[in-house]
PDB file of N, CA and C in Angstrom:
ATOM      1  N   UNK A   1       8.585 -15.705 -30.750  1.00  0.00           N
ATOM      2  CA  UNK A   1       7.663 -14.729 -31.317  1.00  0.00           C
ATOM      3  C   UNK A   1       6.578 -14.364 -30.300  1.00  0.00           C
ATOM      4  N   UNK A   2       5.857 -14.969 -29.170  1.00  0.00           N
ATOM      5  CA  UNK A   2       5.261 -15.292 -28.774  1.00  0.00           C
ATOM      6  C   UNK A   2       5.799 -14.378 -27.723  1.00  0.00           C
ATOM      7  N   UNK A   3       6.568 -15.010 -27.180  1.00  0.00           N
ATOM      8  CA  UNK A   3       7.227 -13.907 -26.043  1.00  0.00           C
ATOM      9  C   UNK A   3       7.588 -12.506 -26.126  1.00  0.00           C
ATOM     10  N   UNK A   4       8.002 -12.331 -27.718  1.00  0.00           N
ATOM     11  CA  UNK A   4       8.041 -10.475 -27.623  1.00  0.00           C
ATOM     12  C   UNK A   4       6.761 -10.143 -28.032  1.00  0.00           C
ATOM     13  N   UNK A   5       5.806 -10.886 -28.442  1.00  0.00           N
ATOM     14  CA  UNK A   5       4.635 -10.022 -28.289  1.00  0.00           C
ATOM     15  C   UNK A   5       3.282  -9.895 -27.140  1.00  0.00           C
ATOM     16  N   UNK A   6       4.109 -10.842 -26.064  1.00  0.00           N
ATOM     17  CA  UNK A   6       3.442 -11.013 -24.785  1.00  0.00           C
ATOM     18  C   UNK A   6       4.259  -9.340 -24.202  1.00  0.00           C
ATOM     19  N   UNK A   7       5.352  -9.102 -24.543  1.00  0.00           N
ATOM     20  CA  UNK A   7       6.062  -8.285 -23.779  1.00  0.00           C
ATOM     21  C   UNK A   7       5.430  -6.956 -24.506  1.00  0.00           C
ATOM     22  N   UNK A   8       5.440  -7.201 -25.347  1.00  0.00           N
ATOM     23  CA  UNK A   8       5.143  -5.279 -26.142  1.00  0.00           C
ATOM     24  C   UNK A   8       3.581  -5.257 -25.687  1.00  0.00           C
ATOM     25  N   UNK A   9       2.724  -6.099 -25.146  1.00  0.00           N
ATOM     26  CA  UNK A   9       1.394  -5.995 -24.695  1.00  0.00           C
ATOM     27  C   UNK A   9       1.716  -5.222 -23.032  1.00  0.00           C
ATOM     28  N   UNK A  10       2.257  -6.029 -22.496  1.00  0.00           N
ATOM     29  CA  UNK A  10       2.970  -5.629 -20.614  1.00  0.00           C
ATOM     30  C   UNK A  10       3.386  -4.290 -20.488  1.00  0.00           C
ATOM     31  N   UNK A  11       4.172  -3.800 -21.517  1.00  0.00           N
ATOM     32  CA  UNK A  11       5.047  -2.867 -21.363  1.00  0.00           C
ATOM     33  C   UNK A  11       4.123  -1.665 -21.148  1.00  0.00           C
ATOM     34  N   UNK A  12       3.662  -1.290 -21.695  1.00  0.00           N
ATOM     35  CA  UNK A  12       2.542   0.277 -21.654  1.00  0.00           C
ATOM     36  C   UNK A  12       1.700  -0.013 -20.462  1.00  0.00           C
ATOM     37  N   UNK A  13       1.465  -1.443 -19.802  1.00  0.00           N
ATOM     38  CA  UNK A  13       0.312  -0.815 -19.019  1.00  0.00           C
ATOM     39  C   UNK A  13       1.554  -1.539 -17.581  1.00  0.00           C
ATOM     40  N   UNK A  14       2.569  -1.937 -17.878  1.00  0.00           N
ATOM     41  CA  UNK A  14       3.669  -1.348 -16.702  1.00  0.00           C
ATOM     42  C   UNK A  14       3.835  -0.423 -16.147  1.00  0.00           C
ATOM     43  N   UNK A  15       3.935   0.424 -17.468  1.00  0.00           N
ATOM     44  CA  UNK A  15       4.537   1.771 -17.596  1.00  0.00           C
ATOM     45  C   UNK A  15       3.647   2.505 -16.667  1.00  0.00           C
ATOM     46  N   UNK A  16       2.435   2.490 -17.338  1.00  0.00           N
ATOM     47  CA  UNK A  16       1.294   3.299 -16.597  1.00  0.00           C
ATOM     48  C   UNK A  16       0.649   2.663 -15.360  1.00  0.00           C
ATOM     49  N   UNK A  17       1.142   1.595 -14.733  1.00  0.00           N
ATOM     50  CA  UNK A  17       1.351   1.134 -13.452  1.00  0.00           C
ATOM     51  C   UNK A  17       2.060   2.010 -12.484  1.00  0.00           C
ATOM     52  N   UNK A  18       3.099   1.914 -13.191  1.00  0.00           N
ATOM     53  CA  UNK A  18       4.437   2.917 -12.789  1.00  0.00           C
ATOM     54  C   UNK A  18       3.863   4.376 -12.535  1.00  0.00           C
ATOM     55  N   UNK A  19       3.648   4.776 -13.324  1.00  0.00           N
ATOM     56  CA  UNK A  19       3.438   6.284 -13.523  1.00  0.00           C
ATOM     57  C   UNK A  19       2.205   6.890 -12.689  1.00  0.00           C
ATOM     58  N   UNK A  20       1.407   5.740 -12.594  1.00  0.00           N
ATOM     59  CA  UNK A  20       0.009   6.030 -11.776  1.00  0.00           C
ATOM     60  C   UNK A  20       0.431   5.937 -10.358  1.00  0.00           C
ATOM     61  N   UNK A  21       0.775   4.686 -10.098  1.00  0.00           N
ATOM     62  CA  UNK A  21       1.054   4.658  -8.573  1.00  0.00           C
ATOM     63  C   UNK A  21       1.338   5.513  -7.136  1.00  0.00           C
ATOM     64  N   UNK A  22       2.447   6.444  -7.925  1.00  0.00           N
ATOM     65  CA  UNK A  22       2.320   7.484  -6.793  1.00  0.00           C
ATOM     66  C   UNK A  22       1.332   8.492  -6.619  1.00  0.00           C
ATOM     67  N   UNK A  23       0.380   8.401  -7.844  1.00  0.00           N
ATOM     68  CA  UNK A  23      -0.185   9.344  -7.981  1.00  0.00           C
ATOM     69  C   UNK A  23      -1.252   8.545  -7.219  1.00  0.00           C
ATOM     70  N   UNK A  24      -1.832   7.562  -7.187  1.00  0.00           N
ATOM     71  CA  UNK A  24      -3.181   6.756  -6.429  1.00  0.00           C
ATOM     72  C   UNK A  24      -2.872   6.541  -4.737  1.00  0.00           C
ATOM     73  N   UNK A  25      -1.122   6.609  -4.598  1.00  0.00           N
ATOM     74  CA  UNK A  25      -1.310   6.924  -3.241  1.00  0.00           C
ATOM     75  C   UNK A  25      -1.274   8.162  -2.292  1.00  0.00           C
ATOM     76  N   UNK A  26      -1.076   8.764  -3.621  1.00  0.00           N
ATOM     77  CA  UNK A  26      -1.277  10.292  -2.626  1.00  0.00           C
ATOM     78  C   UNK A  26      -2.675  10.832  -2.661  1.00  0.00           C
ATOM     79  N   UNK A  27      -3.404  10.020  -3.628  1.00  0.00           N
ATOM     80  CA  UNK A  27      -4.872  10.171  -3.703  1.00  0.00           C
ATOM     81  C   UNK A  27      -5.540   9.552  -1.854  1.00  0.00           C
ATOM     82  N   UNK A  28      -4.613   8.681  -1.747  1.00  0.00           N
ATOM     83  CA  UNK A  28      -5.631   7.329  -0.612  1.00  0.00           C
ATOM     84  C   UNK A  28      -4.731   8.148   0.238  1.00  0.00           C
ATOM     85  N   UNK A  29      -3.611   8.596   0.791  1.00  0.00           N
ATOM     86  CA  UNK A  29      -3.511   9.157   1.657  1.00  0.00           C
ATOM     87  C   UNK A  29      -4.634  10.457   2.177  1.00  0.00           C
ATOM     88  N   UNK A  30      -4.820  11.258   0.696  1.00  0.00           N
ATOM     89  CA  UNK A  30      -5.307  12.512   1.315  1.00  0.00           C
ATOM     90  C   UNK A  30      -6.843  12.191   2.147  1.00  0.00           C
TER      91      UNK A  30
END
């Protein structure tokens, strides 16, 4: 129980790990 609700916490700010990333390095490049 413990473990899928460690995981449904991870998942969205994975996601938006994911999704940000290229966007923060094309920020630090420019």
């Amino acid at each position: 129980m413990y473990k899928i609700e460690k995981k449904e916490n991870l998942e969205p700010t994975v996601i938006r790990m994911v999704v940000q990333a290229p966007f923060m390095a094309k920020r630090a490049k420019a």
